[in-house]
N, C-alpha and C. Protein backbone atom coordinates (compact mmCIF):
# COMPACT_ATOMS: atom_id res chain seq x y z
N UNK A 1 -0.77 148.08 -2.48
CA UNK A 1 0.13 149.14 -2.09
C UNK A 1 1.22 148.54 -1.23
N UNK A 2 2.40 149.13 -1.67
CA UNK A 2 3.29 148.68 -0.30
C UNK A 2 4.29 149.75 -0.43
N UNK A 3 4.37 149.47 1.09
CA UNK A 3 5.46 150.96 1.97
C UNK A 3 6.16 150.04 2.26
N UNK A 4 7.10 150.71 2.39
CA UNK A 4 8.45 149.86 2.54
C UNK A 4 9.44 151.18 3.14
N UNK A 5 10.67 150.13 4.40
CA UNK A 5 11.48 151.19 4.57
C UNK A 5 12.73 150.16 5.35
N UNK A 6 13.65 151.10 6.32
CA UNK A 6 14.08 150.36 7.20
C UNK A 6 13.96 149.81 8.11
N UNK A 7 14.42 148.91 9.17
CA UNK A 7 13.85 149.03 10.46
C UNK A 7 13.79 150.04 10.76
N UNK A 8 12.62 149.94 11.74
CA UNK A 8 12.45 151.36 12.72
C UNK A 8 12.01 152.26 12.07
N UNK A 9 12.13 152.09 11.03
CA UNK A 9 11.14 153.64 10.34
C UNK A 9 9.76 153.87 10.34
N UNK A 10 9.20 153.22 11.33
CA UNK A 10 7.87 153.06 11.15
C UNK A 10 6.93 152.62 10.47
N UNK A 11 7.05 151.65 9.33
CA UNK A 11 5.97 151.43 8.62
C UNK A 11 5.16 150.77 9.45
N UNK A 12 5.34 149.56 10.77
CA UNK A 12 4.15 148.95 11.21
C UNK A 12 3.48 149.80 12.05
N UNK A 13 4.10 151.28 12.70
CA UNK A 13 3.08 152.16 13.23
C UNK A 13 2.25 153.00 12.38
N UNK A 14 2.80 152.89 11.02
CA UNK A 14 1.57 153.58 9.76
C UNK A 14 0.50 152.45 9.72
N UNK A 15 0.98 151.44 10.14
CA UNK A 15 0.04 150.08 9.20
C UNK A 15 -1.04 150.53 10.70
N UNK A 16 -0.95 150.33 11.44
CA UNK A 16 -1.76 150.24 12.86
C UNK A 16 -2.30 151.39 12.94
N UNK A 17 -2.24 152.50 12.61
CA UNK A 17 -2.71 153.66 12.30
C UNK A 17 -3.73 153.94 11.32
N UNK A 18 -3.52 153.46 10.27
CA UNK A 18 -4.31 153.18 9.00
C UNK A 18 -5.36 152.25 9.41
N UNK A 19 -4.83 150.97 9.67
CA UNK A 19 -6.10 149.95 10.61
C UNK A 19 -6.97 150.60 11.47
N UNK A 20 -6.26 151.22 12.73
CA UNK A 20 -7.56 151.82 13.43
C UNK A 20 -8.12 152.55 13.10
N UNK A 21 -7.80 153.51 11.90
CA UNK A 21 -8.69 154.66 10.60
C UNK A 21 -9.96 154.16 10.58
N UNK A 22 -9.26 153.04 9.62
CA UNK A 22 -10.14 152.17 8.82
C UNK A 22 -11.66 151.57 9.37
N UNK A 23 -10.89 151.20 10.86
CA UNK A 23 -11.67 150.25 11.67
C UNK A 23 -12.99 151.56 11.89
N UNK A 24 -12.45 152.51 12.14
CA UNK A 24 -13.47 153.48 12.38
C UNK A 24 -14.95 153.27 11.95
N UNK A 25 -14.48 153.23 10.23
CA UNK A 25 -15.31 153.28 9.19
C UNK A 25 -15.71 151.90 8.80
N UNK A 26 -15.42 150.99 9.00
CA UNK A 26 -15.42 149.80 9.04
C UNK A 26 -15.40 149.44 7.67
N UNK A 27 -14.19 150.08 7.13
CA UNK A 27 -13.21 149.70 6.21
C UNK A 27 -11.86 149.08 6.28
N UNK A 28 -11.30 148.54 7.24
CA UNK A 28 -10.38 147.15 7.54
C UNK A 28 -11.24 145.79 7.45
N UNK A 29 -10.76 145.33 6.65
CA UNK A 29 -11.31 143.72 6.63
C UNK A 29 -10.46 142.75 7.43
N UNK A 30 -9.32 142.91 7.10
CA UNK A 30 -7.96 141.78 7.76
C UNK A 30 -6.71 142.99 8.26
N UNK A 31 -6.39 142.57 9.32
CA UNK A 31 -4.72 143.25 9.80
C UNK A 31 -4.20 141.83 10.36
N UNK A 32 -3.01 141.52 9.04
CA UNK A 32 -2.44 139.89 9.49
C UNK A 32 -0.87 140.75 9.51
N UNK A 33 -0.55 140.36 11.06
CA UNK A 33 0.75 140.80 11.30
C UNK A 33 2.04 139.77 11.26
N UNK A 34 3.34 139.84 10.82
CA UNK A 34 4.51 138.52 10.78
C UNK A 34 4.89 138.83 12.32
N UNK A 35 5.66 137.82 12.82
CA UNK A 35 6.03 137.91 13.85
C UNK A 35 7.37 137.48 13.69
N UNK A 36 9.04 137.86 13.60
CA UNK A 36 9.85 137.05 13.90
C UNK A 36 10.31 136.14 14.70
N UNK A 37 9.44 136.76 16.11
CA UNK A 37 9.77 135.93 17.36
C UNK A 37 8.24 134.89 16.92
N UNK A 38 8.24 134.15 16.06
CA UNK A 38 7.41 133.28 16.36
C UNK A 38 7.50 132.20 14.78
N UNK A 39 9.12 131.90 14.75
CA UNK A 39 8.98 131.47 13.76
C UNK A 39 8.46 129.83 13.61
N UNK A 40 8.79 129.33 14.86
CA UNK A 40 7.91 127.33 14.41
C UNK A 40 6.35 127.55 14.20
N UNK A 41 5.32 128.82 14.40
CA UNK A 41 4.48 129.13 13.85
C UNK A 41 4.16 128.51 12.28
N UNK A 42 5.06 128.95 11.44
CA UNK A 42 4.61 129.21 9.85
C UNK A 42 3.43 129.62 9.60
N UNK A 43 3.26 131.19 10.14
CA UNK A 43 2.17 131.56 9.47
C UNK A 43 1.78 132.26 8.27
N UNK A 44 3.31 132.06 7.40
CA UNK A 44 2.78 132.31 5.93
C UNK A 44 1.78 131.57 5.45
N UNK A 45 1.91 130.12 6.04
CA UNK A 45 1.19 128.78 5.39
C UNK A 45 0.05 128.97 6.13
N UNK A 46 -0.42 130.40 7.35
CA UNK A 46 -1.83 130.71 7.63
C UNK A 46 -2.79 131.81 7.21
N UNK A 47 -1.62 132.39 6.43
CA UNK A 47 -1.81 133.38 5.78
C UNK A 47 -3.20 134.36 5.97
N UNK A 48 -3.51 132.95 4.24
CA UNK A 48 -4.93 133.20 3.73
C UNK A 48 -6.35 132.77 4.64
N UNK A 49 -5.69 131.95 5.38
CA UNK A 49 -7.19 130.82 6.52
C UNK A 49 -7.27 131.98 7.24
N UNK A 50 -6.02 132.74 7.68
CA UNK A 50 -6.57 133.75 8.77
C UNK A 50 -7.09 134.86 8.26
N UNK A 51 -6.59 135.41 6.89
CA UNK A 51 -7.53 136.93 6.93
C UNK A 51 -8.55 136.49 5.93
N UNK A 52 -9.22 135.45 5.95
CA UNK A 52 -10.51 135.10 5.26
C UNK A 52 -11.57 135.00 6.13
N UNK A 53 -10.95 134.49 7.99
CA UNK A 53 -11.56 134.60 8.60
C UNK A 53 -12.41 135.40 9.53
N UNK A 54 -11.02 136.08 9.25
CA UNK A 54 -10.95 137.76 9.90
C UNK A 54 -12.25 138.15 8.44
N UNK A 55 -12.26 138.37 7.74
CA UNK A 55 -13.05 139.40 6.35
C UNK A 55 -14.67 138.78 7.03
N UNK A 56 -14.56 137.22 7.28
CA UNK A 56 -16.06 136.37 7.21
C UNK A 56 -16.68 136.61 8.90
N UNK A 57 -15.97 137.31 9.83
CA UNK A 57 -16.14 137.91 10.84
C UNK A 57 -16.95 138.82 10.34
N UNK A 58 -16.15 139.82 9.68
CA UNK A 58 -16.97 141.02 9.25
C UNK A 58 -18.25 141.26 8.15
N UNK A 59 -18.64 140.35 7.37
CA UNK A 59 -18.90 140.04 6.74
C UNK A 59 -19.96 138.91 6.07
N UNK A 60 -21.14 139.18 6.63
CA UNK A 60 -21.77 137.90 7.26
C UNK A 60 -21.95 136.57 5.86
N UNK A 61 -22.17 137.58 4.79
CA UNK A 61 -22.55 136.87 3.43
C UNK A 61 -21.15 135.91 3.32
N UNK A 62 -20.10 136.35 3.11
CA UNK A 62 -18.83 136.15 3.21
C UNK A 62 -19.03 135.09 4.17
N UNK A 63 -19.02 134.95 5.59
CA UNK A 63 -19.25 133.33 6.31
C UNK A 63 -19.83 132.44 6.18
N UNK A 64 -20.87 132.80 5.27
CA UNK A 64 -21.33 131.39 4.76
C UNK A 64 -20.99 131.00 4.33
N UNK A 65 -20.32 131.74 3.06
CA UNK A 65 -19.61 131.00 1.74
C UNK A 65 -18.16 130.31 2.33
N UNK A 66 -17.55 130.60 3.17
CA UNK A 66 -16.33 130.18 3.83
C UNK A 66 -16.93 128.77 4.15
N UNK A 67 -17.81 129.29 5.06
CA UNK A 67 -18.23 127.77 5.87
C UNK A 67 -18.81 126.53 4.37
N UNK A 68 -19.51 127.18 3.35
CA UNK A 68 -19.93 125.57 2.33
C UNK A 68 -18.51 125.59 1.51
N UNK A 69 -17.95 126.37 2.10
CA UNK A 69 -16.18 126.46 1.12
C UNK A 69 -15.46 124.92 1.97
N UNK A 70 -15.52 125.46 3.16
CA UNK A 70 -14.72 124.25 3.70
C UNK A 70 -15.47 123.11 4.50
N UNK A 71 -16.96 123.22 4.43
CA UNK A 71 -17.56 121.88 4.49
C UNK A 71 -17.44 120.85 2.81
N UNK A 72 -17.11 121.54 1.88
CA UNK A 72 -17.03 121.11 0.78
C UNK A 72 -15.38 120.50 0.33
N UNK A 73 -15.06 120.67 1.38
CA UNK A 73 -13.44 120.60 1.22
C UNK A 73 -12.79 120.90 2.21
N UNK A 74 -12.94 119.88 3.18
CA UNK A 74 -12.39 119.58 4.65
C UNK A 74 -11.27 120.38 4.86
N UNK A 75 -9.92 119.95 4.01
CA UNK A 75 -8.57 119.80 4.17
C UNK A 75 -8.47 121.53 3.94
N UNK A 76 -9.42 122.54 3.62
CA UNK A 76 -8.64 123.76 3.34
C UNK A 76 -8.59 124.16 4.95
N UNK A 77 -9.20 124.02 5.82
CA UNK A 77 -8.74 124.47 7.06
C UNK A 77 -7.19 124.13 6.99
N UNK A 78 -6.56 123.29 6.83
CA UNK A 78 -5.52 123.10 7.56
C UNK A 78 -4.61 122.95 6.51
N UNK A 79 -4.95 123.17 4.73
CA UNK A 79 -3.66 122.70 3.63
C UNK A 79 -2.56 124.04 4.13
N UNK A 80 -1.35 123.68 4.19
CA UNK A 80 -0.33 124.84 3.67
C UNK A 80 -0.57 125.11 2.45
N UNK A 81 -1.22 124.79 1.76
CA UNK A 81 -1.05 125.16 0.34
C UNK A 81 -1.70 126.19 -0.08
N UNK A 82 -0.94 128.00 -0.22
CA UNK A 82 -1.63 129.43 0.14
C UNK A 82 -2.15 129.60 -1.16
N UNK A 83 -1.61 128.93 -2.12
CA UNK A 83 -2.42 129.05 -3.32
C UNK A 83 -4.11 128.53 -3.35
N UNK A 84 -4.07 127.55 -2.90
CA UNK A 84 -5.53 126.65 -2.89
C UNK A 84 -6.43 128.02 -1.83
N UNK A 85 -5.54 128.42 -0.59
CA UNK A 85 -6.57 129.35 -0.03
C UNK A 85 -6.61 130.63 -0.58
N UNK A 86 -5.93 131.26 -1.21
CA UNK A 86 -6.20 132.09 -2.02
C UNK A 86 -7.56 132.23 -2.61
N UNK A 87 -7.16 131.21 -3.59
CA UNK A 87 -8.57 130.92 -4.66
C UNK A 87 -9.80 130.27 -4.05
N UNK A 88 -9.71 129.59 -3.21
CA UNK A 88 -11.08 128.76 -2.44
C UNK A 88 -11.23 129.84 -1.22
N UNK A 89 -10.51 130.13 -0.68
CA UNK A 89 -10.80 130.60 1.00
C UNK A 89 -11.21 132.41 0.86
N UNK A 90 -10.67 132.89 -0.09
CA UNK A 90 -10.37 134.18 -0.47
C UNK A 90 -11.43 134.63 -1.53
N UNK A 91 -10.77 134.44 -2.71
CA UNK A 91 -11.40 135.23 -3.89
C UNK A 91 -12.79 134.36 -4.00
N UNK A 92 -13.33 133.27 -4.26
CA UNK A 92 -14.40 132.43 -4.09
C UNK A 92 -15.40 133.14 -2.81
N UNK A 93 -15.08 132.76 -1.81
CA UNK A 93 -16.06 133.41 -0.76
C UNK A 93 -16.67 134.89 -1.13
N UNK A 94 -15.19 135.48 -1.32
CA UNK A 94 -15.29 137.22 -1.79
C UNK A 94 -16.28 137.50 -2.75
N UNK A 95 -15.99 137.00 -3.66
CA UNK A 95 -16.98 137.23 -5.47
C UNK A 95 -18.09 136.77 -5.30
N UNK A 96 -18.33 135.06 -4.23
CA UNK A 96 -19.68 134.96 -3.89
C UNK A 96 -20.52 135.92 -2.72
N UNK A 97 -19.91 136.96 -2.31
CA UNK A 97 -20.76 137.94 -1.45
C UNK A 97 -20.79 139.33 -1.68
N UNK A 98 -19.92 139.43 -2.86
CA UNK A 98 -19.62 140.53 -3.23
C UNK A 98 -21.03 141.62 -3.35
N UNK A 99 -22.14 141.30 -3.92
CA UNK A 99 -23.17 142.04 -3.70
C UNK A 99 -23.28 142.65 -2.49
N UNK A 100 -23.20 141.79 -1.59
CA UNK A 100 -23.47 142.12 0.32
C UNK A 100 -22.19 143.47 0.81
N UNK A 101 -21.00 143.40 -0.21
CA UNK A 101 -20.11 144.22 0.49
C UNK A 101 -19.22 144.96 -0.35
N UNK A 102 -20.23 146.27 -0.57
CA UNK A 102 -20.13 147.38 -1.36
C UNK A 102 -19.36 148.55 -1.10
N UNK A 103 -18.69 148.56 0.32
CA UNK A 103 -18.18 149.15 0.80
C UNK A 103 -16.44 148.98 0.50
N UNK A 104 -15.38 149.74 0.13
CA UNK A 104 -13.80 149.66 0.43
C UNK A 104 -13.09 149.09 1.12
N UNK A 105 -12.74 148.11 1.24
CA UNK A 105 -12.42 147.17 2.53
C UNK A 105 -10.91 147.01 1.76
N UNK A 106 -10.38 147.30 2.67
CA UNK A 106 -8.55 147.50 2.94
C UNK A 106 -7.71 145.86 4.03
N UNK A 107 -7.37 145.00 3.47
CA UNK A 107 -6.75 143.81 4.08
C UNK A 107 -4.74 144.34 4.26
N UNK A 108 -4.98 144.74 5.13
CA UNK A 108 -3.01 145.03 5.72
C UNK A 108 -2.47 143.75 6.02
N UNK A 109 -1.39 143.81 5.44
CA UNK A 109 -0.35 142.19 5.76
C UNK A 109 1.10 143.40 6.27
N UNK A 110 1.34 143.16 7.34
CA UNK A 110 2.51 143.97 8.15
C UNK A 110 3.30 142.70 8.41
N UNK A 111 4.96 143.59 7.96
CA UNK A 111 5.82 143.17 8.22
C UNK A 111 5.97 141.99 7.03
N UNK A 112 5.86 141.88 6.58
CA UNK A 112 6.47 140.86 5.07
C UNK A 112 7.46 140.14 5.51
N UNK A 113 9.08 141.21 5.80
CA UNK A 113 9.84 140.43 5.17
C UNK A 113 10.13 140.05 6.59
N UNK A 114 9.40 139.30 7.70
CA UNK A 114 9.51 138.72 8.88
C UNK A 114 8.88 137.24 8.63
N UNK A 115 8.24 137.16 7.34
CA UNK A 115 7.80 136.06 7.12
C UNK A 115 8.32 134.39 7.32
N UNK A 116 9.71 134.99 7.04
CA UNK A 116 10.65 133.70 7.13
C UNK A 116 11.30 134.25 5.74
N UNK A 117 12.74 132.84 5.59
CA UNK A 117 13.61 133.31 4.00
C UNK A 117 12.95 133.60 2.87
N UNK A 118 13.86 134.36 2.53
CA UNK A 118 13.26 134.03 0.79
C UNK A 118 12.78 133.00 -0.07
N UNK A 119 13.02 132.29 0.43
CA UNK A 119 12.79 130.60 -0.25
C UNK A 119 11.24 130.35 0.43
N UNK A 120 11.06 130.84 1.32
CA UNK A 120 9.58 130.54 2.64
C UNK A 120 8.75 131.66 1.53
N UNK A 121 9.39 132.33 1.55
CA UNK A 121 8.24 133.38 0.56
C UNK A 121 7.84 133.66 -0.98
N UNK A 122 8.25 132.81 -1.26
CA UNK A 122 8.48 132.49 -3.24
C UNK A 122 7.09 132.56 -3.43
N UNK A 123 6.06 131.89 -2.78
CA UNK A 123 4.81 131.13 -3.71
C UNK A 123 4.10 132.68 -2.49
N UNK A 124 4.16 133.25 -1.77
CA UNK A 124 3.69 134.16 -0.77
C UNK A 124 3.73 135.78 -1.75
N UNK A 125 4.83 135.68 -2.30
CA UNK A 125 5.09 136.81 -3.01
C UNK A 125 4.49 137.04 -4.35
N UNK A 126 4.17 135.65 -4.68
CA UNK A 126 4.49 135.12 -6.32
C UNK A 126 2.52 135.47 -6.21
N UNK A 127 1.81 135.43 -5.22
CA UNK A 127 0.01 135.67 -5.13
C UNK A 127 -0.03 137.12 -4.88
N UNK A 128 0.71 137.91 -3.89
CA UNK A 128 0.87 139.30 -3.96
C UNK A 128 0.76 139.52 -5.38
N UNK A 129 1.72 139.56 -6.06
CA UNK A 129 2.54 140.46 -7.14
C UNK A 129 1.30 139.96 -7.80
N UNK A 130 1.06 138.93 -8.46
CA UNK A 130 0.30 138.79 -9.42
C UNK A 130 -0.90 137.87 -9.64
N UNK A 131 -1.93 137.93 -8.17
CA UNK A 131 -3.21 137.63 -8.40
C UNK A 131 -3.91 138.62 -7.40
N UNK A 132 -3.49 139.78 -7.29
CA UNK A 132 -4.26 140.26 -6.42
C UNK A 132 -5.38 140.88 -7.20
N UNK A 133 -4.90 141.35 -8.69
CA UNK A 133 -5.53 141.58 -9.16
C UNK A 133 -7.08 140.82 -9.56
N UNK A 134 -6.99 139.45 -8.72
CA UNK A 134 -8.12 139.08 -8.94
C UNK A 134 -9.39 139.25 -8.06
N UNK A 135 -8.89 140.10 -6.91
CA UNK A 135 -9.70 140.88 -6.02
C UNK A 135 -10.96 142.07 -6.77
N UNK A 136 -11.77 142.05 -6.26
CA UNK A 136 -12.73 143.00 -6.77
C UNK A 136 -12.00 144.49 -6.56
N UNK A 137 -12.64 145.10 -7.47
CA UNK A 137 -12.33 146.11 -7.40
C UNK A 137 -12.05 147.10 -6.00
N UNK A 138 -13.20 146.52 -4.73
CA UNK A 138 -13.40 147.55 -3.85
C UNK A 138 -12.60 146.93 -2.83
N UNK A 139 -11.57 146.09 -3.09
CA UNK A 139 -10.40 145.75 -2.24
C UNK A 139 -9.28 146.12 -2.66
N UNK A 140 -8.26 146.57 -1.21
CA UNK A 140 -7.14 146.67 -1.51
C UNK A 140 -6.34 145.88 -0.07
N UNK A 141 -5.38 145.70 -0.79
CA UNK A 141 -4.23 145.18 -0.17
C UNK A 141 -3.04 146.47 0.38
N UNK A 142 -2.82 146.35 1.64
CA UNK A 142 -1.34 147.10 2.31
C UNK A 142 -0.53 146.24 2.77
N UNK A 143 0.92 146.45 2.10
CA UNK A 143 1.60 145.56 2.71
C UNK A 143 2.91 146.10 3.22
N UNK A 144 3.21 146.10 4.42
CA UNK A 144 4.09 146.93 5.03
C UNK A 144 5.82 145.43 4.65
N UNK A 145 7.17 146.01 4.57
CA UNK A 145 8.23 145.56 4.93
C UNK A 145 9.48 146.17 4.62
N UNK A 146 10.75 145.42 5.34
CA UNK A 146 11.81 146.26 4.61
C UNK A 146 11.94 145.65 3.35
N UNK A 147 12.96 146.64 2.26
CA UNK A 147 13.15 146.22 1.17
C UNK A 147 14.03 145.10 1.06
N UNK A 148 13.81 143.97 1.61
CA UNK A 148 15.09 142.96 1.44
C UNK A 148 14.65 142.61 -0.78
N UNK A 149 15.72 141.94 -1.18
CA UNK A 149 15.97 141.71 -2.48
C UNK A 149 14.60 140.95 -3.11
N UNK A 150 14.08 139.74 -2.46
CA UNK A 150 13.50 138.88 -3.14
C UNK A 150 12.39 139.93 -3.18
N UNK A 151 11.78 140.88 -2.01
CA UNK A 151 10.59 141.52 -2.24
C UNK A 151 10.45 142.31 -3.00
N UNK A 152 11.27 143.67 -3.22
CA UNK A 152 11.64 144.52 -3.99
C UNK A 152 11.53 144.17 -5.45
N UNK A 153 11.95 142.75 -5.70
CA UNK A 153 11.98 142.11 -7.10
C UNK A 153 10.17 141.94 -7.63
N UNK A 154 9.84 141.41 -6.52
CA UNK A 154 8.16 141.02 -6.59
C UNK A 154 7.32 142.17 -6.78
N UNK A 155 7.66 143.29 -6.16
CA UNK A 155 6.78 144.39 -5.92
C UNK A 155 7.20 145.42 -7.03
């Protein structure tokens, strides 16, 4: 899902609203927020390490599989490469615990287009648009931003 608007229109106070819903029910898995004021960060390139960690918090089956995920493959702690955590850090852990977590679990990514340029977000957009679908069914994705061009195109 994604809401989208202008500045100021509120979408990151819907997103934080929806999260603490969620949290209620303990249906939030991940709330990964962009920060503009924090751009030598690059936390597009933390994307996936962080709300896998955030899910394997919640999620106990899910932390194991993280943990023989990246004892099996040192370098995913720290690759930029959001594709590799996608598929190893993400959907892998996920599908291997999936029995354990039967419940709706909702992962919010706020603020998108704070990510950095368009050019920073090509391969960021390019896993949105078209592998989310490789999420189980009882996940969803929220993704709050304004409509700048490159996103609008993706979404």
């Amino acid at each position: 899902f994604w809401l989208y608007g202008v500045a100021g229109a509120g979408k990151s106070a819907v997103a934080h609203t929806v999260g603490h819903f969620l949290e209620d029910f303990n249906g939030l898995g991940s709330f990964f927020t962009f920060d503009v004021s924090q751009p030598g960060d690059k936390r597009n390139e933390k994307i996936f390490r962080t709300i896998a960690r955030s899910l394997a918090d919640h999620y106990p089956a899910m932390k194991m599989n993280l943990v023989h995920a990246v004892r099996n493959s040192y370098d995913l702690k720290t690759t930029p490469d959001i594709l590799q955590q996608w598929e190893k850090l993400l959907i892998k852990s996920i599908t291997g615990a999936l029995d354990m977590i039967g419940q709706p679990v909702v992962i919010i990514i706020d603020a998108l287009d704070e990510s950095g340029d368009p050019d920073s977000r090509i391969q960021l957009l390019s896993i949105l648009a078209n592998q989310v679908q490789s999420l189980p069914q009882n996940f969803r994705i929220l993704v709050t931003s304004r409509p700048l061009p490159d996103i609008v195109r993706s979404f």
